[in-house]
N, C-alpha and C. Protein backbone atom coordinates (compact mmCIF):
# COMPACT_ATOMS: atom_id res chain seq x y z
N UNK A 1 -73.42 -41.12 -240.29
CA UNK A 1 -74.05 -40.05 -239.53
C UNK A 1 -74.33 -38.88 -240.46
N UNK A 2 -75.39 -38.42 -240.40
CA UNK A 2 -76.48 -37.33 -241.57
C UNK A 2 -75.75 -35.78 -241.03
N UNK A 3 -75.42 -35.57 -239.41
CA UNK A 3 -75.65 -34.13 -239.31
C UNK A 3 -74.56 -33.27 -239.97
N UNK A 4 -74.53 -32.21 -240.38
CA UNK A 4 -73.13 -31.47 -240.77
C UNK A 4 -72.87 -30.64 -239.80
N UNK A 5 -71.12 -30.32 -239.27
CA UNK A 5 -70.97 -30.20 -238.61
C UNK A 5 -70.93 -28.66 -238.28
N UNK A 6 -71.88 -27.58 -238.29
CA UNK A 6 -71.92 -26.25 -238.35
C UNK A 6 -73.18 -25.95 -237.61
N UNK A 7 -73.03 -24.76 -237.31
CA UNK A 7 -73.96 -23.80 -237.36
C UNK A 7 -74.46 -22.68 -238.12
N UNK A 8 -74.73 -21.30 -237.90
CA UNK A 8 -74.50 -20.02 -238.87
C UNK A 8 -73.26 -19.62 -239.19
N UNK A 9 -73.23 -20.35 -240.51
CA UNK A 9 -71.71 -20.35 -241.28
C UNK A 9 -71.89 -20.48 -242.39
N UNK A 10 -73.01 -20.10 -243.47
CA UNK A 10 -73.11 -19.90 -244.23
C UNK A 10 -72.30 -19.35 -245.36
N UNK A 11 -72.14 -18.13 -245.00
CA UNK A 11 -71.81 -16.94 -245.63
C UNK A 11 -70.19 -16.94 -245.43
N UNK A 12 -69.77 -17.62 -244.67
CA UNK A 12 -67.95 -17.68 -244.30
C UNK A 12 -67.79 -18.66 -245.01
N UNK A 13 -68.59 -19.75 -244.81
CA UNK A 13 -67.94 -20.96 -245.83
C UNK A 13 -68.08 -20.97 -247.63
N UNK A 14 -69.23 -20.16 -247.84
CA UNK A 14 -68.57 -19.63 -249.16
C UNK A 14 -67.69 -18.98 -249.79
N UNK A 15 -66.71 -18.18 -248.54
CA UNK A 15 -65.65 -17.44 -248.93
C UNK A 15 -64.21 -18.57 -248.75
N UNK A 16 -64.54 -19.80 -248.58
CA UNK A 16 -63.72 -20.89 -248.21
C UNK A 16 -63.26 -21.53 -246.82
N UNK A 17 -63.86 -20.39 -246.07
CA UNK A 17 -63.79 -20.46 -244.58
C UNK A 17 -64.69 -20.95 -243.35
N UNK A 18 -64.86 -21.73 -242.74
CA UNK A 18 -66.12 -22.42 -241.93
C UNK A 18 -65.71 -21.46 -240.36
N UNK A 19 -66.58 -21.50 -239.42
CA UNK A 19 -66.77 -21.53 -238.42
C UNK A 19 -66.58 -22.73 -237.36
N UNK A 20 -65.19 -22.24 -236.50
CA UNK A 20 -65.14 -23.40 -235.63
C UNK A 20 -65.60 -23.15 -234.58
N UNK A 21 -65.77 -22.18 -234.43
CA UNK A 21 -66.68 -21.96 -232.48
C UNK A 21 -66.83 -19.95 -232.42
N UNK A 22 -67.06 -19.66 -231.36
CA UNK A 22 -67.21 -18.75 -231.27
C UNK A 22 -66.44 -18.37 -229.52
N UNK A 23 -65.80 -17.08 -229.61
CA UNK A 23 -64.62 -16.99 -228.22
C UNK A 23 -65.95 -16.33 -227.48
N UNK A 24 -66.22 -16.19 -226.00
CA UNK A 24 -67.41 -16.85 -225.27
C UNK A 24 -66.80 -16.14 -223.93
N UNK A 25 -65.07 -15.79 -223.98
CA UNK A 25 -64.77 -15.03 -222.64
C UNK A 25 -63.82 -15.54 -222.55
N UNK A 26 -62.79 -15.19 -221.37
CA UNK A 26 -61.47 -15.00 -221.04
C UNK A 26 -61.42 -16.13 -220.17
N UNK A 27 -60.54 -17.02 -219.59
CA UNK A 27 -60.35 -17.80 -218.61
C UNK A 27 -59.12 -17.85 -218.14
N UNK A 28 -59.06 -17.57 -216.71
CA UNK A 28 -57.72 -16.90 -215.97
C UNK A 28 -56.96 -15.52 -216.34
N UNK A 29 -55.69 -15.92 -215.74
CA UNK A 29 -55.06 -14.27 -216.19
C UNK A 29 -53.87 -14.45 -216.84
N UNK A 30 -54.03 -15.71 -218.06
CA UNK A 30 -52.96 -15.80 -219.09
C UNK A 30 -53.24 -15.83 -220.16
N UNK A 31 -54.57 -15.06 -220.55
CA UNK A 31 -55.02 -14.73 -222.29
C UNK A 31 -55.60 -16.10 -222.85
N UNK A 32 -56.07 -17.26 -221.73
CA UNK A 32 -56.56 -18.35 -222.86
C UNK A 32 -58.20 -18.30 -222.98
N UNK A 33 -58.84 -18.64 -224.10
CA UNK A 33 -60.00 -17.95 -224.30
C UNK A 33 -60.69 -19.01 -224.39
N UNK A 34 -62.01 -19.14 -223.94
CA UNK A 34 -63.51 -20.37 -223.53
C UNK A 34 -63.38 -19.57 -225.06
N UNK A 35 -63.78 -20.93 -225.89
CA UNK A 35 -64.45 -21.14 -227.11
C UNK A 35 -65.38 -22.05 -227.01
N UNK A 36 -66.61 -21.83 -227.76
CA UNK A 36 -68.14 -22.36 -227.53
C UNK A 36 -67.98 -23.32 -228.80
N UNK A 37 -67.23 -24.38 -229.29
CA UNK A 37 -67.02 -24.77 -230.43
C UNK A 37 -68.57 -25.25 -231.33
N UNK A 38 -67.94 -24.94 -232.87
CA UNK A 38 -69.11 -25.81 -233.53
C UNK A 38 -68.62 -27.25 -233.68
N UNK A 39 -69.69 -28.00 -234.12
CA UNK A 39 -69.37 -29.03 -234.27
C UNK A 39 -67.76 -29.08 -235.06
N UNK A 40 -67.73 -28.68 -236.19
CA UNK A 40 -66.34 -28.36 -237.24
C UNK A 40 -65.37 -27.98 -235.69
N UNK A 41 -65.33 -27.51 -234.91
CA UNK A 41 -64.39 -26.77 -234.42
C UNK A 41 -64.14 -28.21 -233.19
N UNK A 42 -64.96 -28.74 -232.91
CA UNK A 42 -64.49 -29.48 -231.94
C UNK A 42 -63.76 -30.33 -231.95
N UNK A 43 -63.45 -30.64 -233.63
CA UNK A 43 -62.73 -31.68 -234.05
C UNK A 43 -61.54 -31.04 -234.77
N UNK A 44 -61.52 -30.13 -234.73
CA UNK A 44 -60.37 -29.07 -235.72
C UNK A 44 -59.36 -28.25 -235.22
N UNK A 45 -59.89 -27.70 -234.05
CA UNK A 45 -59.09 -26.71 -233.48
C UNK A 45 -57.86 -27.58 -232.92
N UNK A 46 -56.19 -27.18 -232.95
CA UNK A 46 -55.29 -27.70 -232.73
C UNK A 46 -54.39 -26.57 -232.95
N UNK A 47 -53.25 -26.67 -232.06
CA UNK A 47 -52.05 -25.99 -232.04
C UNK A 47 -51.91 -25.66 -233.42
N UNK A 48 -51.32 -24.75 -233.53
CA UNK A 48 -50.37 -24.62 -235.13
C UNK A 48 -51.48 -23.61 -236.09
N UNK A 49 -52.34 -23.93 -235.98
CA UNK A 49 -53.39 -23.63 -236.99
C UNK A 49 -54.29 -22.57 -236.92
N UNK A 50 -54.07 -21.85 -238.26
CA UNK A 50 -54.65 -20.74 -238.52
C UNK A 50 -56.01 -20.55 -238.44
N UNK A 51 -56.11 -19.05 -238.41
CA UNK A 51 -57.53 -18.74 -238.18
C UNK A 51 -58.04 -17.55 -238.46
N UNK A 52 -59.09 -17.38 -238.59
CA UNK A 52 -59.15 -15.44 -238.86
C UNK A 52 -60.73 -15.58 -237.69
N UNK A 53 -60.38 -14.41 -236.58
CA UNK A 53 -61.21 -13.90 -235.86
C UNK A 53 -61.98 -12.61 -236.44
N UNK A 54 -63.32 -12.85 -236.55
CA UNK A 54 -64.69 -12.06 -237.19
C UNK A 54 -65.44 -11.34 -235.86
N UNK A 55 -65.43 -10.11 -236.07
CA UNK A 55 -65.97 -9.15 -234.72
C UNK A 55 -66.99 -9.03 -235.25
N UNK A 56 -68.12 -8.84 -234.50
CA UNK A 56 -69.61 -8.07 -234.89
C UNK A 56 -69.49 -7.17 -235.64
N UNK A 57 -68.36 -6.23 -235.69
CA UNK A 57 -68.97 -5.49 -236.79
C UNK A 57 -67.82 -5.68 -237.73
N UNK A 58 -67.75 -6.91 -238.31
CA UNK A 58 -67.35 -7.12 -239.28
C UNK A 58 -65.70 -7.35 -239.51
N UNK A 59 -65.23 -6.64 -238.64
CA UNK A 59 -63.71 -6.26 -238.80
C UNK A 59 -63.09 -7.87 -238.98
N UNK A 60 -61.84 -8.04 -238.90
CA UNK A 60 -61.24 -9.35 -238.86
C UNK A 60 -59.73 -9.06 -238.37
N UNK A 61 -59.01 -10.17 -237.77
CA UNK A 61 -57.86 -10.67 -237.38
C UNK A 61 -57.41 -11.79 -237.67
N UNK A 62 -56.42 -11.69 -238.30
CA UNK A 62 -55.62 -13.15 -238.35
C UNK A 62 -54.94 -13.51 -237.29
N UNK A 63 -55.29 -15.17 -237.04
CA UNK A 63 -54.66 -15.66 -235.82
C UNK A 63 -54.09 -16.96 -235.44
N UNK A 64 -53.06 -17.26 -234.90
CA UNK A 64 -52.64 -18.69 -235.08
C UNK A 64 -52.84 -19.50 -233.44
N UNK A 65 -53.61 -20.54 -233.19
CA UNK A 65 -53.28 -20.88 -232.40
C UNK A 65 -52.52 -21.89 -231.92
N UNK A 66 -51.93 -21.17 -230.47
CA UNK A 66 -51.02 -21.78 -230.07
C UNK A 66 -50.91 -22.77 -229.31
N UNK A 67 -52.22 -22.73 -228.36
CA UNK A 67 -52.34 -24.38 -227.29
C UNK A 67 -54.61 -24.74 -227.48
N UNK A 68 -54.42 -25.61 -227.16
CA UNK A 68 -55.87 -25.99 -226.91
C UNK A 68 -55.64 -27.14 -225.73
N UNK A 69 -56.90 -27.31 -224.70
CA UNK A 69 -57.09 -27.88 -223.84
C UNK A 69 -58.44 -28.17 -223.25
N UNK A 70 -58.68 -29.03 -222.78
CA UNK A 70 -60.04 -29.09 -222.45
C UNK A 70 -60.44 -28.72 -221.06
N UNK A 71 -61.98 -28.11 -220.97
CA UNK A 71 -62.15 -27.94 -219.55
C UNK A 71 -63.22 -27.42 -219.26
N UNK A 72 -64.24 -28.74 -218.78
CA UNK A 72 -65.59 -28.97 -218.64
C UNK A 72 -65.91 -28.91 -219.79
N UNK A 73 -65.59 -29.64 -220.43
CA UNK A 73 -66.29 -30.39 -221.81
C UNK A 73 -65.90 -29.41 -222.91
N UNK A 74 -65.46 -28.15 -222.58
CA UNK A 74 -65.20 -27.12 -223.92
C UNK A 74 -64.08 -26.90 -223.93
N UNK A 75 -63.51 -26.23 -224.83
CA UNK A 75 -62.00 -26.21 -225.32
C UNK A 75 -61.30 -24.86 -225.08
N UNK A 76 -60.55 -24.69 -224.49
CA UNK A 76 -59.54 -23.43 -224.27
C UNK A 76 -58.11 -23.04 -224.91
N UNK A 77 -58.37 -21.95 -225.36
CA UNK A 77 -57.59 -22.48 -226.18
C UNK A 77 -56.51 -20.82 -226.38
N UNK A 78 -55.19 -20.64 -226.64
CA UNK A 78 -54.65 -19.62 -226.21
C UNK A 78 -53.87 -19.27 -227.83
N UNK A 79 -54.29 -18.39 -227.99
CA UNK A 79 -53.58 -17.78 -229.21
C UNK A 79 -52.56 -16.91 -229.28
N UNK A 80 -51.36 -17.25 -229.94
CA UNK A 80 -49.93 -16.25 -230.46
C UNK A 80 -50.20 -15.21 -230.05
N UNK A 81 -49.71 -14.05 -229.09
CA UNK A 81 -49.10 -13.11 -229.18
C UNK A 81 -50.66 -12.31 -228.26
N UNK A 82 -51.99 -13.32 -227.49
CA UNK A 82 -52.68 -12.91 -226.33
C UNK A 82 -52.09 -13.81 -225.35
N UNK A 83 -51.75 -12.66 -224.27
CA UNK A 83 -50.53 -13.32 -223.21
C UNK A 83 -51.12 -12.84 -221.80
N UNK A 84 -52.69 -12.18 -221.56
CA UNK A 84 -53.00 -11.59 -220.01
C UNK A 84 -54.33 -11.66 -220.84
N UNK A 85 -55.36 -11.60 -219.39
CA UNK A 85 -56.20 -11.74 -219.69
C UNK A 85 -57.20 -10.59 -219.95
N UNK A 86 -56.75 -8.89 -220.18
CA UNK A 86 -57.25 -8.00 -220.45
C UNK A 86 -56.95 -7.93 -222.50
N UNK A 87 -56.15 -8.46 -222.39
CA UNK A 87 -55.94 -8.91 -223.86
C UNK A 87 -56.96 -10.10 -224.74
N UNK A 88 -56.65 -10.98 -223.86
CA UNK A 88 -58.38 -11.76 -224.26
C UNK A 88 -59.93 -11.40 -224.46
N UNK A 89 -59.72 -10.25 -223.16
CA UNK A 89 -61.52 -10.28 -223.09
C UNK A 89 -61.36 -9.16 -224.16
N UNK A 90 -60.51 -8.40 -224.95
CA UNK A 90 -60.83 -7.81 -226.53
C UNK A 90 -61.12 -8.69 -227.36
N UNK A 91 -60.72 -9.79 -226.91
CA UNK A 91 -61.12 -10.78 -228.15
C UNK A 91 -62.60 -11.17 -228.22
N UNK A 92 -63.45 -11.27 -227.16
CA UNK A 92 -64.89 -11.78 -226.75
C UNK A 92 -66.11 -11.96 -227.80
N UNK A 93 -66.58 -12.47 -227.66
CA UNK A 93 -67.51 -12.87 -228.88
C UNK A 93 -67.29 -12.38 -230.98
N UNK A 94 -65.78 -13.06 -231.05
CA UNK A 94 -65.59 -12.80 -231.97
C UNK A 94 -65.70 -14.60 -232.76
N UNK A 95 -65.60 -14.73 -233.82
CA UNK A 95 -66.28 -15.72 -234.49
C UNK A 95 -64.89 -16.68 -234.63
N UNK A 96 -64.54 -17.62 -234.71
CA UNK A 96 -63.32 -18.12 -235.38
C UNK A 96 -63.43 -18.80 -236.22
N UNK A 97 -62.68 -18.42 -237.77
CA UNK A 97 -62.98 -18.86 -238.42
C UNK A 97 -61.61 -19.83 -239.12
N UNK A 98 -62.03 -20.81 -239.98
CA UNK A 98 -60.90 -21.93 -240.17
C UNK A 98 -60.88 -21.96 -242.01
N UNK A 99 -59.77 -22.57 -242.45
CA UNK A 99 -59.85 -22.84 -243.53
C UNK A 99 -61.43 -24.07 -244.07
N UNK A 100 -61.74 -24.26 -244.59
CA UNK A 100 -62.81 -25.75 -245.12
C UNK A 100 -61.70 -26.63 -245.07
N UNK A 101 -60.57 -26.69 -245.66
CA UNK A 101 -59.55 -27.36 -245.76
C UNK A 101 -59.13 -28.49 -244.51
N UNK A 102 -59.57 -27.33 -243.73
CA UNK A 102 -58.72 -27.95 -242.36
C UNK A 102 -60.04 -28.53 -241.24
N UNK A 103 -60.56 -28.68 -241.59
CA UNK A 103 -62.01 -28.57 -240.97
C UNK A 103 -62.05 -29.93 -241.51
N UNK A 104 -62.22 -31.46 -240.71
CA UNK A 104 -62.44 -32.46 -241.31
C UNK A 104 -64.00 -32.86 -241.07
N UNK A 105 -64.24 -33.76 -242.37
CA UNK A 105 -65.67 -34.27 -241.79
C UNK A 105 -65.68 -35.88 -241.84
N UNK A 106 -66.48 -36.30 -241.13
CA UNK A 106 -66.92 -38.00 -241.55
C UNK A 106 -67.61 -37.99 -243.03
N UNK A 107 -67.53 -39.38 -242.59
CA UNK A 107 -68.64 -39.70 -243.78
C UNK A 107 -70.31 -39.62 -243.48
N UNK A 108 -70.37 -38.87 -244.29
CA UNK A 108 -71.93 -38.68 -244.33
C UNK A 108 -72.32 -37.29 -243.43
N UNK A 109 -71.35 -36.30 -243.18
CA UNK A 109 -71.48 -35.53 -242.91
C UNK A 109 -71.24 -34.24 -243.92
N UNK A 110 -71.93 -33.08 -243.76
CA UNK A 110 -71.73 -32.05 -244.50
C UNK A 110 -71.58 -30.69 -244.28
N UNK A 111 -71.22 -29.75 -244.32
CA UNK A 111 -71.29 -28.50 -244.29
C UNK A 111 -72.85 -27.98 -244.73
N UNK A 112 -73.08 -26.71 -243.54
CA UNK A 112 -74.21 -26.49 -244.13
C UNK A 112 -74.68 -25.84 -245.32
N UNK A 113 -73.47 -25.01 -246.17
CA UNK A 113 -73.50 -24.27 -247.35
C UNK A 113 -73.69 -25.15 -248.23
N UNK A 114 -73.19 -26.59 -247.97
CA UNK A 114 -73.14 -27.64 -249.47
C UNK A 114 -74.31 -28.18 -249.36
N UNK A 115 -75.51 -27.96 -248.20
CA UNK A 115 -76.82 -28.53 -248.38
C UNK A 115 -77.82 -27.63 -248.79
N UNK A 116 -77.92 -26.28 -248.55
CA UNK A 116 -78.06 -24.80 -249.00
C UNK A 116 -78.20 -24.71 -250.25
N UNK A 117 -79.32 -24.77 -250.89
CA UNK A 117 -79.74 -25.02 -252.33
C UNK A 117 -79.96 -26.11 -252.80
N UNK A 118 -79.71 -27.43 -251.97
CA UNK A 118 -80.08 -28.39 -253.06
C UNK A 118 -81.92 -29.05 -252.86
N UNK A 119 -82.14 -29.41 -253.64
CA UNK A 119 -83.37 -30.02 -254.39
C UNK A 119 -84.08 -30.97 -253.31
N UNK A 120 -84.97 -31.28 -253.06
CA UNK A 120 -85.38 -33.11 -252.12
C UNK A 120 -86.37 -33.20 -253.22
N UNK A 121 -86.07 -34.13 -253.29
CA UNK A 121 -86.31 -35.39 -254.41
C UNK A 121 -87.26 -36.17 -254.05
N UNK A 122 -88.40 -36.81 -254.01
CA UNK A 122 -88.92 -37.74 -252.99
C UNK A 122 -88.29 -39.13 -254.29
N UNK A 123 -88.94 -40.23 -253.56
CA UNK A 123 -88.66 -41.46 -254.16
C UNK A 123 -89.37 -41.71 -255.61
N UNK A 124 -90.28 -41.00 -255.94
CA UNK A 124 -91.66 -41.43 -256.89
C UNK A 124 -90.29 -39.38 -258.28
N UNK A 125 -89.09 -39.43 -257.80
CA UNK A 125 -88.71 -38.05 -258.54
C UNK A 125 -89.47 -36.68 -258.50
N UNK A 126 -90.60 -36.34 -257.70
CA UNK A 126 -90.86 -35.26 -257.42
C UNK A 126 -90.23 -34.81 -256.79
N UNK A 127 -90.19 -33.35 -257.09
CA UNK A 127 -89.71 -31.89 -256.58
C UNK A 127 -90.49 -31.55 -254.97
N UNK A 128 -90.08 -31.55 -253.86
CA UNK A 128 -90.20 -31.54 -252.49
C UNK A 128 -89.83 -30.30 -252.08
N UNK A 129 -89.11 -29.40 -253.07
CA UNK A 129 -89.05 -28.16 -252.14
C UNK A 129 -87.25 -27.86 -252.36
N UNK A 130 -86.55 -26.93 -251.72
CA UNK A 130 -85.44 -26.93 -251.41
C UNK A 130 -85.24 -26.13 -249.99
N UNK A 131 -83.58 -26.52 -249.95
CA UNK A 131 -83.21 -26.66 -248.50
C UNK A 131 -83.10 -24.95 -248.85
N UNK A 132 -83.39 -24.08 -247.91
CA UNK A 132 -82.91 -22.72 -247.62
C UNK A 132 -81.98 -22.47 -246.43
N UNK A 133 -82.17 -23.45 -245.43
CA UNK A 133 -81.41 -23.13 -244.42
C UNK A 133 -80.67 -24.70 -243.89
N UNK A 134 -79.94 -24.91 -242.87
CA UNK A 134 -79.73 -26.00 -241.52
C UNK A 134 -80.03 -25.52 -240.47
N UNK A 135 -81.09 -26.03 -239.27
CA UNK A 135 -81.02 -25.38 -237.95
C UNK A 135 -80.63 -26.51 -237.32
N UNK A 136 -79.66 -25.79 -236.35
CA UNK A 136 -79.09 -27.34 -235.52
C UNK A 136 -79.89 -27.20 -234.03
N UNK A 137 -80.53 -27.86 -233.53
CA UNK A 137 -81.15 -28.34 -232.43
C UNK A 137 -80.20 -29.03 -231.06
N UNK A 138 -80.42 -29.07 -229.95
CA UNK A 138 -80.09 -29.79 -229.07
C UNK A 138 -80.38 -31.80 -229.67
N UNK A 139 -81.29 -31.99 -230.10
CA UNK A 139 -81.86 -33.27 -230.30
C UNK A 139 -81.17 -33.24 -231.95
N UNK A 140 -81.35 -32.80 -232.43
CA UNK A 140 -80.47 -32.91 -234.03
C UNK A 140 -81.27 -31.64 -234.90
N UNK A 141 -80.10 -31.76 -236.22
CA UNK A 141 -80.56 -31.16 -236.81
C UNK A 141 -81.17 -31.12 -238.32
N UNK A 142 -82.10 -30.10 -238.83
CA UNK A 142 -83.24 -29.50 -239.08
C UNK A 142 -83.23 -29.23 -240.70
N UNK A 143 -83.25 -29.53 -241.80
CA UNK A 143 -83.39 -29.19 -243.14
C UNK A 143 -84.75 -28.00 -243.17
N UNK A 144 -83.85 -26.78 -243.57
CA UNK A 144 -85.07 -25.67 -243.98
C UNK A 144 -85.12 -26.04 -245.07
N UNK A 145 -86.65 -25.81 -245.49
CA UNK A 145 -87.45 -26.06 -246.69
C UNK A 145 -88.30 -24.94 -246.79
N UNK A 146 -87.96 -24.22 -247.69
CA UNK A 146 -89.07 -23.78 -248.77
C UNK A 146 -89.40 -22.26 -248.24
N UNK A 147 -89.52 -21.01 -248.86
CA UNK A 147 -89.83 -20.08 -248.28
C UNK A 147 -90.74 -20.24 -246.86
N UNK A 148 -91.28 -21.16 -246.39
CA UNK A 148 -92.55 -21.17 -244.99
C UNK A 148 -91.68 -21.98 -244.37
N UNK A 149 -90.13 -22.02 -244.20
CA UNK A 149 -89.39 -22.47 -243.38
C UNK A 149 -89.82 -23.90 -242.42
N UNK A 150 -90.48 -24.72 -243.29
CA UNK A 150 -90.89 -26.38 -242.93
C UNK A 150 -89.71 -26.86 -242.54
N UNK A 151 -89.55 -27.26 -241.39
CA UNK A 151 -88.63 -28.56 -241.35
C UNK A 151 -88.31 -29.50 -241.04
N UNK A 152 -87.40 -30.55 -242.05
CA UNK A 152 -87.23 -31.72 -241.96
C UNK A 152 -86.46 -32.36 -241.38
N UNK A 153 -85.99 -33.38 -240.19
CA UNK A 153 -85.39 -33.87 -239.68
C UNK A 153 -84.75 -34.42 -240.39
N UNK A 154 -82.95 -34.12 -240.41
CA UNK A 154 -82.04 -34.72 -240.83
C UNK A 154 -81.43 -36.03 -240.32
N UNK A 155 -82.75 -37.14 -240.48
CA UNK A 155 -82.43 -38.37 -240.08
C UNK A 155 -82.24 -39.44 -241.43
N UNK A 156 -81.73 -40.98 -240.99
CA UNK A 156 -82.15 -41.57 -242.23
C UNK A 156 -83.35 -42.04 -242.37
N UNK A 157 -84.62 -41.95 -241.43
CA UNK A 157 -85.81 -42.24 -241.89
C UNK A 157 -86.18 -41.50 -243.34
N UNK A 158 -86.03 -40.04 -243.32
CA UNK A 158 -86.42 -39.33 -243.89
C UNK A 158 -85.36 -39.02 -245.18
N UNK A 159 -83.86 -39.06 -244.69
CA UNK A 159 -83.16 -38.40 -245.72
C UNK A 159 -82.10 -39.83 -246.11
N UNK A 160 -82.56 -40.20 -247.44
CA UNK A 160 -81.92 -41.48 -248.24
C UNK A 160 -80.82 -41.57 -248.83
N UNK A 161 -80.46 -40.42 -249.17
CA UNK A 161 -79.16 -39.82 -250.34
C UNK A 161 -78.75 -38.19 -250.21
N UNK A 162 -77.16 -38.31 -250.08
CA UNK A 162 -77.35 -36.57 -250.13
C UNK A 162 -76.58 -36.49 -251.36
N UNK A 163 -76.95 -35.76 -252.97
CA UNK A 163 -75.38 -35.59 -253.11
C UNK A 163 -75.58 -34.52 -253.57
N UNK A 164 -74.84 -33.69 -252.94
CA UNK A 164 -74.13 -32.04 -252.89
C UNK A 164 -73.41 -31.68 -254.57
N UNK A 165 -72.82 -32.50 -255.19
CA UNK A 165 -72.71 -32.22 -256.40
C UNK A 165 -73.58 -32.00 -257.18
N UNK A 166 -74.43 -32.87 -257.33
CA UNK A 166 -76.08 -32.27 -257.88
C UNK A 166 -76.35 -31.19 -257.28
N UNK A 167 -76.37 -31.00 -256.01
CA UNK A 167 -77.66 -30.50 -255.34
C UNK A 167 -78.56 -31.30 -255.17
N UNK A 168 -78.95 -32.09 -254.95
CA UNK A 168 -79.87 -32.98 -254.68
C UNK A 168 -80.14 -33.58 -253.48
N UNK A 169 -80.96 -34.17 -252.88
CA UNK A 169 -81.10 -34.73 -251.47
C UNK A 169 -82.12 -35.87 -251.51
N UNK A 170 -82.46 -36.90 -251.74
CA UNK A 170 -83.17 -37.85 -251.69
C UNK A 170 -84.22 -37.66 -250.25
N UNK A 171 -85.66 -37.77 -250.55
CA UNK A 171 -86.16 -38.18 -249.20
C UNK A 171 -87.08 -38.97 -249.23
N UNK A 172 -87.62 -39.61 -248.57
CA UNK A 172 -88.62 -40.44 -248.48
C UNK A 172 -89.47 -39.94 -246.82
N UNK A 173 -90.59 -39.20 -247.15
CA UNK A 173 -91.37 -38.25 -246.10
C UNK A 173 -92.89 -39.14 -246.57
N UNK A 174 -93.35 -38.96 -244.70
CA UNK A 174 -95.02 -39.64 -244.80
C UNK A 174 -95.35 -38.18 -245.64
N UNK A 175 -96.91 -38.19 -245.66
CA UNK A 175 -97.86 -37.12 -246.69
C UNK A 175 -98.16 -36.26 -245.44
N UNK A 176 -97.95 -34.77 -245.95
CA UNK A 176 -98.05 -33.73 -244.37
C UNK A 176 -96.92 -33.44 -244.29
N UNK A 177 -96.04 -33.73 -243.91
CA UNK A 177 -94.49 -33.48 -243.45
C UNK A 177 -93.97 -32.14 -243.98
N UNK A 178 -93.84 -32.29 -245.26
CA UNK A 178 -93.57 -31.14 -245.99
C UNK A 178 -94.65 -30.32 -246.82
N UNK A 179 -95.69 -31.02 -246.68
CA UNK A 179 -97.19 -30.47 -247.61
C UNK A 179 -97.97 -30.21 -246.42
N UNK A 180 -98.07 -29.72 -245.28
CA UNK A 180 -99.10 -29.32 -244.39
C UNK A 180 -100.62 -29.91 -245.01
N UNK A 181 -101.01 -29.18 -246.06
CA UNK A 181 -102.08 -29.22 -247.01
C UNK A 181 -102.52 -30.96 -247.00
N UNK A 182 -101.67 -31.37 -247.26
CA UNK A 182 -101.32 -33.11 -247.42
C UNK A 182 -102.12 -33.65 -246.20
N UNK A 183 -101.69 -33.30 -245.37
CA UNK A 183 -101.87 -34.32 -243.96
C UNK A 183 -103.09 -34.66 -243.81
N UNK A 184 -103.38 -35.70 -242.91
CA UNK A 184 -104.63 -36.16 -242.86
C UNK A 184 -105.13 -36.29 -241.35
N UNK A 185 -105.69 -36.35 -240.39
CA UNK A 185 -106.09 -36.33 -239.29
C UNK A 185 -105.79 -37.38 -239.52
N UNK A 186 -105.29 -37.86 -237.88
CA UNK A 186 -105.42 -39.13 -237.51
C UNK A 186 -106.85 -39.84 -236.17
């Protein structure tokens, strides 16, 4: 499976830290908080485990949580030392952030910072552009390309090889795809 498991987490996961969800509001009146997980978070978040909460304007908290549970498909989850629920809703749309460490992935999955600069390659070794961004979609997600923000579906039709140590990304794209200029009426 191609997708990596993030969203806008760029900039945290270069400091070593990914994004597991984002806190979304209070639920009941014992401090446990609706987290909107990212992909990374849906598979990560667990008792015991640290975290640092990121406020809009920047500030931060370290935080350990203490229970997770599910409910209606999203995860609730109650952290050390928020115990009512006027204590939670201070917490509200703050970011949670995880070690990379602890954040597991499959195979063939990636973070979006380790795809963030690298190269696409087509099959014939031309230069295709590079990735500037990941947008994740409801239907999947999206390889930004190139200052005019083109993008490429992170499928295996299109994407053959990733490797992040290079920088590199293998693709094999019809003509148009990434060359507008290219395309041909059909």
């Amino acid at each position: 499976m191609l997708p990596p498991p993030s969203s806008e987490k760029s900039r945290a996961e270069r400091g070593g830290l990914v994004t597991a969800g984002r806190i979304v509001g209070a639920f009941g009146l014992t401090g446990e908080l609706k987290v909107a997980a990212s992909r990374v978070g849906d598979d990560a978040l667990r008792p015991g485990l640290a975290a640092t909460l990121r406020f809009a304007d920047g500030s931060e908290r370290s935080a350990t949580i203490a229970t997770v549970r599910r409910h209606k498909g999203r995860p609730l989850v109650r952290i050390d030392g928020i115990a009512d629920a006027t204590a939670a809703e201070a917490l509200g749309q703050a970011d949670v952030l995880i070690a990379r460490d602890d954040a597991p992935l499959s195979e063939g999955e990636y973070f979006d910072a380790d795809l963030v600069g690298c190269r696409l390659i087509d099959e014939h070794g031309g230069d295709r552009g590079t990735v500037t961004a990941v947008a994740h979609y409801p239907a999947q997600d999206m390889l930004v390309v190139g200052s005019g923000g083109i993008l490429l579906p992170l499928v295996r039709a299109f994407v053959a090889r990733v490797d992040v140590a290079r920088k590199e990304i293998q693709v094999t794209v019809p003509p148009g795809l990434l060359d507008p200029a290219a395309a041909t009426e059909a």
